[in-house]
N, C-alpha and C. Protein backbone atom coordinates (compact mmCIF):
# COMPACT_ATOMS: atom_id res chain seq x y z
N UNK A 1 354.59 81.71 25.26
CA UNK A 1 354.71 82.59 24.10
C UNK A 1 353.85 83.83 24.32
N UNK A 2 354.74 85.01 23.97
CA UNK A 2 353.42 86.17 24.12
C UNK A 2 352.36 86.50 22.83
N UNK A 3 351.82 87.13 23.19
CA UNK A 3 350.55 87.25 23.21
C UNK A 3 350.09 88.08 21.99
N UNK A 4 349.30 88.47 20.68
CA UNK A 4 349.48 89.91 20.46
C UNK A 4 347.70 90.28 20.92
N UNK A 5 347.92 91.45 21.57
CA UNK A 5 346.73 91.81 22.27
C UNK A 5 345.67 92.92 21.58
N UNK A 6 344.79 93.17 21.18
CA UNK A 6 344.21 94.11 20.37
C UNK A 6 343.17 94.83 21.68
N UNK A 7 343.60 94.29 22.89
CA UNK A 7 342.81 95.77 23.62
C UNK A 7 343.91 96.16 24.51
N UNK A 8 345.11 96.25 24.09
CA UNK A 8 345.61 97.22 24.54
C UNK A 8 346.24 98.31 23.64
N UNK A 9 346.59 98.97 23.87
CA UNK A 9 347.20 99.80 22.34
C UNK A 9 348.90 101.09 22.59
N UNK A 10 349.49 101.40 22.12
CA UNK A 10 350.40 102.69 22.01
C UNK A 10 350.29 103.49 21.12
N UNK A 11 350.16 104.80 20.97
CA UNK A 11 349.35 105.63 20.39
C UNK A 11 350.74 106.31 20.08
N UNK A 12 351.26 106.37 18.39
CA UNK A 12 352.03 106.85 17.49
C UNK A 12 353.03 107.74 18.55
N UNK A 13 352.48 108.81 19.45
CA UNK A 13 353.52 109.35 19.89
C UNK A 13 353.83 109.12 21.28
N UNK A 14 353.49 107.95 21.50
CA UNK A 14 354.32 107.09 22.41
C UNK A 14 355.09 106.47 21.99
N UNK A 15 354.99 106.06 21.03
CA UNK A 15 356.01 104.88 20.28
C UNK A 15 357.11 105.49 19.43
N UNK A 16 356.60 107.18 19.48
CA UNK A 16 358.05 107.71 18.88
C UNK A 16 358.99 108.09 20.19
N UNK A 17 358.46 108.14 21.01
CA UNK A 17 358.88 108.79 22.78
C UNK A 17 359.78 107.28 22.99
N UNK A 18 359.04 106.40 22.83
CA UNK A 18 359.70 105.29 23.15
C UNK A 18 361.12 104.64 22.70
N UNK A 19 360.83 105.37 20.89
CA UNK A 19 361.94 104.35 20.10
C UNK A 19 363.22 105.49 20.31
N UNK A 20 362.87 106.61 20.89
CA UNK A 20 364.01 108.07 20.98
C UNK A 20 364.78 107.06 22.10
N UNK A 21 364.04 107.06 23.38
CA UNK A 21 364.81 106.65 24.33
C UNK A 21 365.91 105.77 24.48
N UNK A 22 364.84 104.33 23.42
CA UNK A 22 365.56 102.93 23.76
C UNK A 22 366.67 102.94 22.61
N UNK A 23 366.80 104.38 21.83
CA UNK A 23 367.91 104.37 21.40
C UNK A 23 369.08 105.11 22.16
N UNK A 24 368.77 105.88 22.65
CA UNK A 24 369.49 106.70 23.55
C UNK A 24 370.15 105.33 24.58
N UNK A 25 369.54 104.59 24.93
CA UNK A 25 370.05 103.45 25.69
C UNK A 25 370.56 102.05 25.48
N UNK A 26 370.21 102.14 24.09
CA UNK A 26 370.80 100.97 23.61
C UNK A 26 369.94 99.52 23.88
N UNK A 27 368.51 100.14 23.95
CA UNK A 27 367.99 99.25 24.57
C UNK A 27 366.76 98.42 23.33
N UNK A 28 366.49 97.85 23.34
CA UNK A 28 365.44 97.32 22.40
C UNK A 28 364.07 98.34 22.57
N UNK A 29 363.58 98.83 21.58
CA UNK A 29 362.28 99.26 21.49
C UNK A 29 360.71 98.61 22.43
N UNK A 30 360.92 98.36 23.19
CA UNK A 30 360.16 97.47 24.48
C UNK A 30 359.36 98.12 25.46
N UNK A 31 358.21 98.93 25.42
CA UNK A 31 357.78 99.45 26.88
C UNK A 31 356.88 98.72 27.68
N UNK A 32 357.33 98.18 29.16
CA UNK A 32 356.69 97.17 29.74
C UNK A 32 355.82 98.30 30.78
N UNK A 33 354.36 98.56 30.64
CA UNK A 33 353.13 98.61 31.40
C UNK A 33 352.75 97.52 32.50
N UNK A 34 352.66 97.76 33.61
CA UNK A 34 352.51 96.91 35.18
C UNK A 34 352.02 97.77 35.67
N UNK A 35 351.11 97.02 36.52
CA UNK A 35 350.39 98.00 37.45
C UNK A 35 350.65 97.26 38.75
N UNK A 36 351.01 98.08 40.01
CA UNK A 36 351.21 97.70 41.55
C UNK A 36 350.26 98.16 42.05
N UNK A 37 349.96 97.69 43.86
CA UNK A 37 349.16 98.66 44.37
C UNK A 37 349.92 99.47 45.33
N UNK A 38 348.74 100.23 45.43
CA UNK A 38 349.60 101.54 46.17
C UNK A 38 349.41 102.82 45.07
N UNK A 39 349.50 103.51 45.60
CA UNK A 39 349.44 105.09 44.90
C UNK A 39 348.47 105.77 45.47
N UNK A 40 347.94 107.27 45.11
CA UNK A 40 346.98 107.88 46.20
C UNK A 40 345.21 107.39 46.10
N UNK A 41 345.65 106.36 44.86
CA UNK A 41 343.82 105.87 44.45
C UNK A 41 343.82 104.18 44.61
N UNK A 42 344.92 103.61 45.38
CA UNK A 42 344.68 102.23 45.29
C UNK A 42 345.75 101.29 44.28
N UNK A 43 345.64 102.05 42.56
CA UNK A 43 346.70 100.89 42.10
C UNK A 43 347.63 102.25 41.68
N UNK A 44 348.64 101.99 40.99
CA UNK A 44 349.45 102.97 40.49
C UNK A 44 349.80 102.02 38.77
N UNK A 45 350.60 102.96 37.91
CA UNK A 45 350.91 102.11 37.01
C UNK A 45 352.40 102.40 36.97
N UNK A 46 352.98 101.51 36.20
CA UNK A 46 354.93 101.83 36.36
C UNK A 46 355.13 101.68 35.01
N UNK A 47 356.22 102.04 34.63
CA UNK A 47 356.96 101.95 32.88
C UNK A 47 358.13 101.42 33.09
N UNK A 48 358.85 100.73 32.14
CA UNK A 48 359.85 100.20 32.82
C UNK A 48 360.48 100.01 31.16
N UNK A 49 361.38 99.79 30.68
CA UNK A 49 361.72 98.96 29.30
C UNK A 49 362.34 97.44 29.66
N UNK A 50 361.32 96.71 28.45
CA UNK A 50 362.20 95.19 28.93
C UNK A 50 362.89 95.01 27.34
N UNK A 51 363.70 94.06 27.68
CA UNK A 51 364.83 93.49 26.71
C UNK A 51 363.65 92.45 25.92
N UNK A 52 363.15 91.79 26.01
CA UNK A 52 362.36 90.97 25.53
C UNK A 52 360.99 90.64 26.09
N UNK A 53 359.81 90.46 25.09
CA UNK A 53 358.49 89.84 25.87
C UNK A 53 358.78 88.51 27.32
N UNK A 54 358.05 88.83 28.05
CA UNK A 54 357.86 87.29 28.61
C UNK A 54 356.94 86.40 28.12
N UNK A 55 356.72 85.36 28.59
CA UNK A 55 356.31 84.36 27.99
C UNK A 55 354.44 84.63 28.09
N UNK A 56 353.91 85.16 29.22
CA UNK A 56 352.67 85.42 29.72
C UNK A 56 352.86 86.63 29.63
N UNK A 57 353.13 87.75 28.52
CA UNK A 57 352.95 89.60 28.32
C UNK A 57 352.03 89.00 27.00
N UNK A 58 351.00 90.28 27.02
CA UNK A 58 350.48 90.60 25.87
C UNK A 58 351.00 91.57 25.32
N UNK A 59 350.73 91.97 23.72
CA UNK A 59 351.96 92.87 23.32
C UNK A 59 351.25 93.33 22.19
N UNK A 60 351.18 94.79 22.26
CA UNK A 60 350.48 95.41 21.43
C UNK A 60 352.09 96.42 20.74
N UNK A 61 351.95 96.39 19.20
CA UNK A 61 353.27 97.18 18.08
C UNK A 61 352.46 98.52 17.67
N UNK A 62 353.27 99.22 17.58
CA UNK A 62 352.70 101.05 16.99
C UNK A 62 354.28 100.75 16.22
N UNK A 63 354.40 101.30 15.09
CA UNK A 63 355.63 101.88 14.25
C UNK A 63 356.75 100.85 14.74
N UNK A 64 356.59 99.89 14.86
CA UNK A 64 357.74 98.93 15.20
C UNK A 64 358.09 98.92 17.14
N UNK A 65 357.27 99.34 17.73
CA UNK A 65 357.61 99.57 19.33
C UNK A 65 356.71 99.03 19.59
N UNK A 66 357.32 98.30 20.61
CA UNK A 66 355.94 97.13 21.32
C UNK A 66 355.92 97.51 22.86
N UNK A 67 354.43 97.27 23.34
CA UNK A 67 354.03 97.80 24.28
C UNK A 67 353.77 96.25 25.11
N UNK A 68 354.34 95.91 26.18
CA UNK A 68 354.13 94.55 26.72
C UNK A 68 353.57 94.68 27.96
N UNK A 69 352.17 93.90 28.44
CA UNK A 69 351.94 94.36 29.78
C UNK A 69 351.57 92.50 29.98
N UNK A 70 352.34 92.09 31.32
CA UNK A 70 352.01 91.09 31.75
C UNK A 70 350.58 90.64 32.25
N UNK A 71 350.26 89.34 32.27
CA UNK A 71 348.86 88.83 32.39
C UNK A 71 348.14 89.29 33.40
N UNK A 72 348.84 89.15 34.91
CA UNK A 72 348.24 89.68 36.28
C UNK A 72 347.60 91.88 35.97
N UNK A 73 348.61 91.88 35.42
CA UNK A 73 348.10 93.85 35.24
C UNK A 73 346.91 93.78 34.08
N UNK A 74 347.12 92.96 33.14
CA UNK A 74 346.59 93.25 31.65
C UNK A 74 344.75 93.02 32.32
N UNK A 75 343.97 92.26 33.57
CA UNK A 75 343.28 92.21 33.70
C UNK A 75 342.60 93.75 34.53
N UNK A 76 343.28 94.83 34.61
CA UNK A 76 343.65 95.91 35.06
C UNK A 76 343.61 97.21 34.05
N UNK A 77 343.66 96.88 32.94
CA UNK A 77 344.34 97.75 32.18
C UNK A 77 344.08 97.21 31.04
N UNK A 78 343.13 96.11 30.53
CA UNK A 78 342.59 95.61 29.40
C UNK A 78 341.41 97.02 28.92
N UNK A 79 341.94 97.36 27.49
CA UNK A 79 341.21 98.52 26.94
C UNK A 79 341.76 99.68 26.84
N UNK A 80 342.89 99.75 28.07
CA UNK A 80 343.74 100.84 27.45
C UNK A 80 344.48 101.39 26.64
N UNK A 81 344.90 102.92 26.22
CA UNK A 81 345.46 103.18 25.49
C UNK A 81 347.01 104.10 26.35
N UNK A 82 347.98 103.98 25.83
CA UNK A 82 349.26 104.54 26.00
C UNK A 82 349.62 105.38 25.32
N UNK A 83 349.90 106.95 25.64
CA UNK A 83 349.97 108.03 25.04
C UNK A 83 351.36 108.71 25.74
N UNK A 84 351.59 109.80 25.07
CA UNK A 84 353.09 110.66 25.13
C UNK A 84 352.42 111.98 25.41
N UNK A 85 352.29 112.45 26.43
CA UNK A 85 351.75 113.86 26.70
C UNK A 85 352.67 114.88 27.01
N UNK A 86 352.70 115.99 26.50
CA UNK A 86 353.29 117.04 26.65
C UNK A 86 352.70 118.54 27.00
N UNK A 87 353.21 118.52 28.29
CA UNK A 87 352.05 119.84 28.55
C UNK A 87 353.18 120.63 29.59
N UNK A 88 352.45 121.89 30.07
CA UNK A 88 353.17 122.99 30.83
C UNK A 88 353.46 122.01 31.78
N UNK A 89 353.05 121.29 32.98
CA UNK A 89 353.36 120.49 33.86
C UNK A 89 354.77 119.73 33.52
N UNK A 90 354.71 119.03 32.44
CA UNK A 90 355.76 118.43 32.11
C UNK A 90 355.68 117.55 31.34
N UNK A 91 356.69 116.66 30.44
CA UNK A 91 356.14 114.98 29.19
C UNK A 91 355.97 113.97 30.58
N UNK A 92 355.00 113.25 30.27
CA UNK A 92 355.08 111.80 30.39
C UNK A 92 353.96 111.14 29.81
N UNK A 93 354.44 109.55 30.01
CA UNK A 93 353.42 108.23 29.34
C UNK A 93 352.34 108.77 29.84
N UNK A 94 351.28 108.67 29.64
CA UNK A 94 349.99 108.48 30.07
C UNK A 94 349.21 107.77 29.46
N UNK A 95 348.46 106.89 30.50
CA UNK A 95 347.24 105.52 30.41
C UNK A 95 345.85 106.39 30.33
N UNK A 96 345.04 106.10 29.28
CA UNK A 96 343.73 106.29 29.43
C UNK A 96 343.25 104.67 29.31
N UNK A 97 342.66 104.82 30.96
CA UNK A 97 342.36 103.18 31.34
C UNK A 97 340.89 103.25 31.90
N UNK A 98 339.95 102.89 30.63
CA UNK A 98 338.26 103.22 30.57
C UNK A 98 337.88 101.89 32.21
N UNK A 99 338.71 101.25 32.96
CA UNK A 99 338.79 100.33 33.75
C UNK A 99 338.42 101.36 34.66
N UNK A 100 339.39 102.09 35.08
CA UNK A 100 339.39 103.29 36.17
C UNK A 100 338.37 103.94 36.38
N UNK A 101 337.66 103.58 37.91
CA UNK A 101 336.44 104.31 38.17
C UNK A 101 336.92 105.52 38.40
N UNK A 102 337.93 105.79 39.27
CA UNK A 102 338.42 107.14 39.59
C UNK A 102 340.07 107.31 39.12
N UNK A 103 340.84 108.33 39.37
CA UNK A 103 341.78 108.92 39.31
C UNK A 103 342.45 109.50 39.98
N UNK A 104 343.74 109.96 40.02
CA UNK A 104 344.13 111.39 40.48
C UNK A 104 344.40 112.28 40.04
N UNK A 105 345.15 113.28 40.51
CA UNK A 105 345.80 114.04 39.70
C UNK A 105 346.89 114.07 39.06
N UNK A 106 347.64 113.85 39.55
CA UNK A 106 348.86 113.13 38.50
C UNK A 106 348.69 112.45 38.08
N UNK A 107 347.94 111.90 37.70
CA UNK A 107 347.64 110.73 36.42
C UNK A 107 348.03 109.52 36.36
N UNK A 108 348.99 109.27 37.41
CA UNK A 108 349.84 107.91 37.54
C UNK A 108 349.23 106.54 38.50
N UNK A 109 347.79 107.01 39.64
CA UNK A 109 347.43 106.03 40.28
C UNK A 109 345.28 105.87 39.99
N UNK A 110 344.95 105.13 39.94
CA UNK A 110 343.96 104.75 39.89
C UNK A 110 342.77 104.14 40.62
N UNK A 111 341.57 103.83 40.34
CA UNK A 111 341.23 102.76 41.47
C UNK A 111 339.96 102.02 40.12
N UNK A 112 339.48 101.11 40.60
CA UNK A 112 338.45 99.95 39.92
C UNK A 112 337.22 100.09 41.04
């Protein structure tokens, strides 16, 4: 059974970014957070939409959109917050993950 998690979070305009899409797709309101390794700092993070929690996701709700990150990442990414950024560069998700000793510049890979 999943989880509901209070250190992870989606921040209002992620969860409106989110519920635009997964309507556009027909998809359930679902954004699944995982982190792999690899990227230019060691881990990277990915977005993905799932159809339903798994059984081992923790799952944090903003405005009815749930944010699910499985057990192996969530030790990774416990404390973060999930945001909708919009800037001259361009929109995307972005993780502020207080975990992350360092960064890059694109914002998408990390390190511990």
């Amino acid at each position: 059974m999943a989880t509901i998690a209070p250190d992870i979070a989606l921040t209002p305009a992620a969860a409106a970014r989110v519920a635009t899409i997964a309507a556009k797709q027909n998809k359930p309101a679902i954004l699944r957070l995982s982190v792999d390794g690899g990227g230019c700092s060691g881990f990277q993070y990915k977005f993905g939409f799932a159809d339903a929690p798994d059984s081992d996701d923790s799952v944090a709700e903003t405005d009815g959109v749930r944010l699910v990150v499985d057990s192996i990442s969530l030790d990774l990414v416990r404390g973060c917050q999930v945001d909708y950024v919009e800037s001259l560069g361009g929109a995307a998700f972005r993780v502020e993950n207080p975990n992350a000793a360092s960064g890059c510049g694109c914002g998408t890979s990390f390190a511990i």
